[in-house]
Protein backbone atom coordinates (compact mmCIF):
# COMPACT_ATOMS: atom_id res chain seq x y z
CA UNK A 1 15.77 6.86 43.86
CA UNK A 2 14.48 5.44 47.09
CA UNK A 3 11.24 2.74 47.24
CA UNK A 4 9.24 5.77 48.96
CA UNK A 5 10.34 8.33 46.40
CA UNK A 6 9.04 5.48 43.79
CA UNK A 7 6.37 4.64 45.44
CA UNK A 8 4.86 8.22 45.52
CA UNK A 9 1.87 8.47 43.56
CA UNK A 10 1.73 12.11 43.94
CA UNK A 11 4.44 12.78 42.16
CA UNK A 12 3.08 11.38 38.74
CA UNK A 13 1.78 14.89 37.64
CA UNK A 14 4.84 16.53 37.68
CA UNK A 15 6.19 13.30 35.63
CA UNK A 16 3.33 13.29 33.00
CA UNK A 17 4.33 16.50 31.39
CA UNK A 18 7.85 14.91 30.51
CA UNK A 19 6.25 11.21 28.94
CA UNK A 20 5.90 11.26 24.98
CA UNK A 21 2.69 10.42 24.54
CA UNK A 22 0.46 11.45 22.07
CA UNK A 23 -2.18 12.17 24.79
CA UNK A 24 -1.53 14.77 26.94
CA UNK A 25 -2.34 12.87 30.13
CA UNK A 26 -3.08 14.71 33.62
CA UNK A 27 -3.48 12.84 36.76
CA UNK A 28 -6.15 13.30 40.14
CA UNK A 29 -4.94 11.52 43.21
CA UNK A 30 -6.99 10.32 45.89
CA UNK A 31 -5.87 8.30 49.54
CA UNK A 32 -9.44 6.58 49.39
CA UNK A 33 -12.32 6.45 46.81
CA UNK A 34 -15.82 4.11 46.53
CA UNK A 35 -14.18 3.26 43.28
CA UNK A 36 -12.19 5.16 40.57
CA UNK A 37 -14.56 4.47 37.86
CA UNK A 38 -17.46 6.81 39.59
CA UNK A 39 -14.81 9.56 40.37
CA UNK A 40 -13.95 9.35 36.80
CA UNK A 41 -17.48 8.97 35.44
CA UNK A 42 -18.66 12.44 37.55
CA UNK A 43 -15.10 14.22 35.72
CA UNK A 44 -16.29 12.70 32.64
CA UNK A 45 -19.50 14.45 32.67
CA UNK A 46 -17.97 17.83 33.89
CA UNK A 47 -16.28 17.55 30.86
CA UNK A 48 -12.85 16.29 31.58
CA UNK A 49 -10.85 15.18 28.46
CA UNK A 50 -8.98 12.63 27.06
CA UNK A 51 -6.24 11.21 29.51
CA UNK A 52 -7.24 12.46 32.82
CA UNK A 53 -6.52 9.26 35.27
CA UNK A 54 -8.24 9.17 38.67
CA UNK A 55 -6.00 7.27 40.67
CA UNK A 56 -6.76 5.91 44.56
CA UNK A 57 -4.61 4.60 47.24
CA UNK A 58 -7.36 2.38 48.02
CA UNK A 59 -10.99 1.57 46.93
CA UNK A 60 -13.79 1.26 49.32
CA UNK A 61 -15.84 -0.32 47.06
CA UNK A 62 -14.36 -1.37 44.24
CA UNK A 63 -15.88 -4.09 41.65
CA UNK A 64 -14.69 -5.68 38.78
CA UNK A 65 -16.63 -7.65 35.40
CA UNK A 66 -20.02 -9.07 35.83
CA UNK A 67 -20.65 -6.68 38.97
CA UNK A 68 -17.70 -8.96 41.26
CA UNK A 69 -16.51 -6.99 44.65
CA UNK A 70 -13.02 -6.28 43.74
CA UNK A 71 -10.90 -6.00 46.73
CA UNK A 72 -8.57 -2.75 46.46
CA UNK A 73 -6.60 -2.13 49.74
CA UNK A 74 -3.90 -0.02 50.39
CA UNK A 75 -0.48 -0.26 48.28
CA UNK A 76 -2.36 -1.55 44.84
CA UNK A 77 -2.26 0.28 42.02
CA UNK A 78 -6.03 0.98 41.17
CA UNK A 79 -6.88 3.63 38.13
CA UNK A 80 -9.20 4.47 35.98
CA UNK A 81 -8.57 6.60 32.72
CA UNK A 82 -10.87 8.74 30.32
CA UNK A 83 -10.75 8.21 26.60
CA UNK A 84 -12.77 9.82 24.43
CA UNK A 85 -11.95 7.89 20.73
CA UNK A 86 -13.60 8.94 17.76
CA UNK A 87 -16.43 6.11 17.07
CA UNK A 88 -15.07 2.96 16.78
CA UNK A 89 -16.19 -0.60 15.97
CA UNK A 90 -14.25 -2.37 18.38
CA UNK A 91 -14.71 -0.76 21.85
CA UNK A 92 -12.81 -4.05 23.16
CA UNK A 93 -9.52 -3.92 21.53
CA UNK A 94 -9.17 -1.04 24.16
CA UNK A 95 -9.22 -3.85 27.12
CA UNK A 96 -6.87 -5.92 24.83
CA UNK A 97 -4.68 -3.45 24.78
CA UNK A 98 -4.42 -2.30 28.26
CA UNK A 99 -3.71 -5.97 29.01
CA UNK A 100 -1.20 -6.12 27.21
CA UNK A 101 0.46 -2.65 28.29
CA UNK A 102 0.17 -4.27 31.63
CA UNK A 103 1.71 -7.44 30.71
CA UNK A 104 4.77 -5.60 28.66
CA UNK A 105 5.31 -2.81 31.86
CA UNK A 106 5.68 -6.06 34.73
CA UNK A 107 8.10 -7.91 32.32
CA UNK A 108 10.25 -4.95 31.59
CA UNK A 109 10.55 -3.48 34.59
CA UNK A 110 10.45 -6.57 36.94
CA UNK A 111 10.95 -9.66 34.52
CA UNK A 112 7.75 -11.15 35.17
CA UNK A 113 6.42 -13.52 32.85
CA UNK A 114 3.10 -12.34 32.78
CA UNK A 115 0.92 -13.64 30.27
CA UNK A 116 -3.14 -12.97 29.43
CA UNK A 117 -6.11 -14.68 29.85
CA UNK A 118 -9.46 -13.72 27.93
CA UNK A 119 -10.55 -11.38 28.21
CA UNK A 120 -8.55 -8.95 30.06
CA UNK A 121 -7.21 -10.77 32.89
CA UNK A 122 -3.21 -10.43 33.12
CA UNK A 123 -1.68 -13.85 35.08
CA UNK A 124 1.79 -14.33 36.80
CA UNK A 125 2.75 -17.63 38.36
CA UNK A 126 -0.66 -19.10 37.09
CA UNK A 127 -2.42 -16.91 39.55
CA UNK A 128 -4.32 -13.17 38.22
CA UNK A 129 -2.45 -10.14 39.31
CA UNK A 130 -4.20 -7.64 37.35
CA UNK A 131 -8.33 -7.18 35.87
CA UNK A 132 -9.34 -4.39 33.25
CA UNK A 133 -13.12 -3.19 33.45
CA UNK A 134 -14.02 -1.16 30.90
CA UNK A 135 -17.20 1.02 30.84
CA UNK A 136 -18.96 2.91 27.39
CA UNK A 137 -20.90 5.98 28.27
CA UNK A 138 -22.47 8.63 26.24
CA UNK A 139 -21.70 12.54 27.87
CA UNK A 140 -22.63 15.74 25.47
CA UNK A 141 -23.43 13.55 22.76
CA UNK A 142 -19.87 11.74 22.17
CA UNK A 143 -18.43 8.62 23.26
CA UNK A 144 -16.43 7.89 26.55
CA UNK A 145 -14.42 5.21 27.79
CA UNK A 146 -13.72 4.56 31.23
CA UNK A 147 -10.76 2.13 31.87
CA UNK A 148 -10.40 0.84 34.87
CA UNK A 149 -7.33 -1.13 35.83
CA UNK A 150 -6.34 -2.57 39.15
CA UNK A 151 -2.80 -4.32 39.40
CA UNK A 152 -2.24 -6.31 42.64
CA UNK A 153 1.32 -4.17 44.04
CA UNK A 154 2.70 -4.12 47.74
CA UNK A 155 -1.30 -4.77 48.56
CA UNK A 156 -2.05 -7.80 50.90
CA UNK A 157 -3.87 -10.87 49.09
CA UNK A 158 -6.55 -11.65 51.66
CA UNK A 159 -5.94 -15.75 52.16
CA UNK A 160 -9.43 -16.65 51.04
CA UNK A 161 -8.03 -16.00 47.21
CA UNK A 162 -4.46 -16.70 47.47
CA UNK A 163 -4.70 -19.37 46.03
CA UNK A 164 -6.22 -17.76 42.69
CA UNK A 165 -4.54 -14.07 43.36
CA UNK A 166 -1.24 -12.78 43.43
CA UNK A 167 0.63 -9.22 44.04
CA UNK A 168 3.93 -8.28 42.43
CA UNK A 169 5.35 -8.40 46.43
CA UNK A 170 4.22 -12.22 46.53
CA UNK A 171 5.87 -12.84 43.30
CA UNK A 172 9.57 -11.08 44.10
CA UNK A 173 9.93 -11.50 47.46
CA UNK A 174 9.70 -7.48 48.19
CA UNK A 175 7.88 -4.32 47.72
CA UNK A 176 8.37 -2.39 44.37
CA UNK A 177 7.56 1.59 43.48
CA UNK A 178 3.88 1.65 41.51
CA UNK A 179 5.08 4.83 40.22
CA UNK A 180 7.70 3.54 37.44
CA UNK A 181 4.69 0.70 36.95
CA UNK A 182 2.10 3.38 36.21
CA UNK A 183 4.39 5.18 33.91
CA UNK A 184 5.08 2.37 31.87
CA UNK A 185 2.11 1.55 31.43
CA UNK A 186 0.97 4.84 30.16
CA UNK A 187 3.24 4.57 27.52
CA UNK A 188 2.76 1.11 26.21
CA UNK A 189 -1.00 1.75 26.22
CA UNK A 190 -0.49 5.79 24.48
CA UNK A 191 0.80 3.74 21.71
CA UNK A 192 -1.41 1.25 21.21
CA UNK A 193 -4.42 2.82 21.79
CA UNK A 194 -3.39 5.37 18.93
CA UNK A 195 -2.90 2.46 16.85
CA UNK A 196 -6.68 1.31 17.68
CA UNK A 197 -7.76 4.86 16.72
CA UNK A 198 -6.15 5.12 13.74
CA UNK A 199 -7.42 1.66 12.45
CA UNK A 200 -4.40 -0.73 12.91
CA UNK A 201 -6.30 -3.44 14.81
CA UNK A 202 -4.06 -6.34 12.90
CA UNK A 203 -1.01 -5.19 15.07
CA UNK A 204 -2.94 -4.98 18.77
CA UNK A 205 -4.95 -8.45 17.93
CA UNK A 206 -1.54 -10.10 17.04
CA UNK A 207 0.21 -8.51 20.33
CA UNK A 208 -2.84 -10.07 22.36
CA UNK A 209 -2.57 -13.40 21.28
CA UNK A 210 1.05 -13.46 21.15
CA UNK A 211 0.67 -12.99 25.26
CA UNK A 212 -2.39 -15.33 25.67
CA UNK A 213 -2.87 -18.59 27.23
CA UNK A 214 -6.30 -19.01 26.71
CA UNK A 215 -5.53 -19.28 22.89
CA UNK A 216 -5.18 -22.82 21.72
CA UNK A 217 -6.11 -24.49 24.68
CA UNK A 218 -9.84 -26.27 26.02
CA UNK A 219 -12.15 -24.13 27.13
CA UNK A 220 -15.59 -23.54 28.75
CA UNK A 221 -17.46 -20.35 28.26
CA UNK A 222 -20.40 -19.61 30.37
CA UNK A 223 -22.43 -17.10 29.26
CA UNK A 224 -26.26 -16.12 30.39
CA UNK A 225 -27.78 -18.31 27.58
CA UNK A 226 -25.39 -21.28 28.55
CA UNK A 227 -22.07 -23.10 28.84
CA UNK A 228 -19.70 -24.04 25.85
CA UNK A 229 -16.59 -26.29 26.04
CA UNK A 230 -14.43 -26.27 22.51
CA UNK A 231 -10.92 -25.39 21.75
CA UNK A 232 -10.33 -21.26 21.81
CA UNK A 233 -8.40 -20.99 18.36
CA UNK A 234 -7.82 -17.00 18.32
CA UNK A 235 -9.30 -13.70 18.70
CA UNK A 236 -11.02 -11.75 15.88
CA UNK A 237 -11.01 -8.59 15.04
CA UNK A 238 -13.57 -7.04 17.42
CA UNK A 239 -12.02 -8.64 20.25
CA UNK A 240 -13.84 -11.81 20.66
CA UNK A 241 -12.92 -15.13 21.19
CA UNK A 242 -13.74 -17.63 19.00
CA UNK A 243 -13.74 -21.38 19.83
CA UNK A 244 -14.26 -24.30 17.60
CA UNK A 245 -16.34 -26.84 19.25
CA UNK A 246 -16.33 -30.64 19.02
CA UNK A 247 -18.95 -30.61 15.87
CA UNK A 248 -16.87 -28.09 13.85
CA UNK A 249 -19.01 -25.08 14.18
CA UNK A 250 -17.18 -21.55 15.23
CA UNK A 251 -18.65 -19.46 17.69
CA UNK A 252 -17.76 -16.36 19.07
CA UNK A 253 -17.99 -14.68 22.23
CA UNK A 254 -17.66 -11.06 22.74
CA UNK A 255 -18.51 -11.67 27.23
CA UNK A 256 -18.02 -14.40 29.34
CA UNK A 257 -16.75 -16.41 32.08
CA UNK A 258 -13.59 -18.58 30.38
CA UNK A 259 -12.55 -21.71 32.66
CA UNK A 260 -9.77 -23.42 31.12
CA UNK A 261 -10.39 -27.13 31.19
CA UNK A 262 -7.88 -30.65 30.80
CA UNK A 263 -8.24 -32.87 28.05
């Protein structure tokens, strides 16, 4: 199969039908979109279910945690997906998880070491390739999830971030199809999401922190009531980092900006 025929993004929905997932996933492709998390949030409320993706060539607008413009040109891979779990206690094991779908689909398809940063960032060559925004809305009375995930492909890293930003191009040395990427990714995250919904949280937490950097290593945490510099020694069971500071005391954090720090 040639790059273009890989490349296609159209072609996904005649592909999903033949995946074995346990969600029956169905896919809406757009050249150009504000962002894919609006698109997704107006097919939410229409009533959409569980696995539709909303999937753009490129994002007009795009933005990722803490309101940040996310830059989403042409040749990414930028997607958002509905869930719709039963209620659950730890809405962000779902980021965890996509992260590390993310992380498992770039190593086994192009053997990049791509490891995870808290609390969704994926990072190859010490530089972030891929961020997860999730969103929890309320529509008709149940929960909904929209995950948005934008992976740096063929896209052009603008040289004002370069030096904090990659692209899977950058890293190999040529373009590669986002359609065998997307796929993959489906089905790592099919499984572990099920997992998440059927209570085995033990398994996704220890997959997370078997991929991530921040884990074990000195931190700073800024966070709207302040900054906090310890050493991150795991991630609990909701999701949240905790770091032990330099008087003993534990403290978790379910949001915030992570710098890792020397020393």
């Amino acid at each position: 199969m040639s790059f273009q025929d890989t490349d296609d993004l159209v072609l996904l929905s005649q592909l999903l039908p033949k995946l074995n997932t346990v969600i029956r996933w169905r896919a809406f492709y757009y050249d150009s979109l504000p962002t894919t998390q609006g698109e997704a949030l107006r097919l939410a409320e229409a009533g959409f279910p569980e696995g539709t993706l909303v999937i753009a060539n490129q994002m007009t607008a795009g933005r990722g945690r803490m309101s940040r413009q996310w830059l989403a040109p042409p040749g990414g891979l930028w997607f958002t997906a509905i869930l719709r779990p039963p209620p659950i206690s730890q809405p962000h094991l779902v980021n965890l998880a996509a992260a590390v779908a993310v992380a498992r689909s770039v190593k086994d398809l192009f053997s990049v070491d791509a490891k995870l940063k808290w609390p969704n960032d994926v990072i190859a060559g010490g530089k972030k390739l891929c961020g997860i925004l999730s969103e929890l809305h309320v529509s008709g009375g149940s929960f909904v999830i929209l995950l948005g995930v934008g992976i740096n492909v063929n896209n052009d890293i603008p040289e004002e971030i370069r030096h904090t930003a990659t692209s899977l191009r950058a890293l190999l040395g040529h373009r590669v199809g986002r359609l065998p990427l997307l796929l993959s990714f489906i089905k790592f995250f099919d499984g572990d999401y099920t997992l998440i919904k059927k209570g085995y949280t033990d398994l996704i937490i220890s997959s997370y922190q078997a991929l991530c950097t921040t884990i074990g290593g000195r931190v700073e945490v800024t966070t709207p009531t302040g900054s906090y510099v310890g050493v991150a020694v795991g991630v609990d069971e909701m999701g949240r980092l905790i770091v032990r500071t330099p008087s003993g005391a534990r403290i978790l954090f379910s949001a915030g900006e992570v710098l890792h720090v020397e020393g």
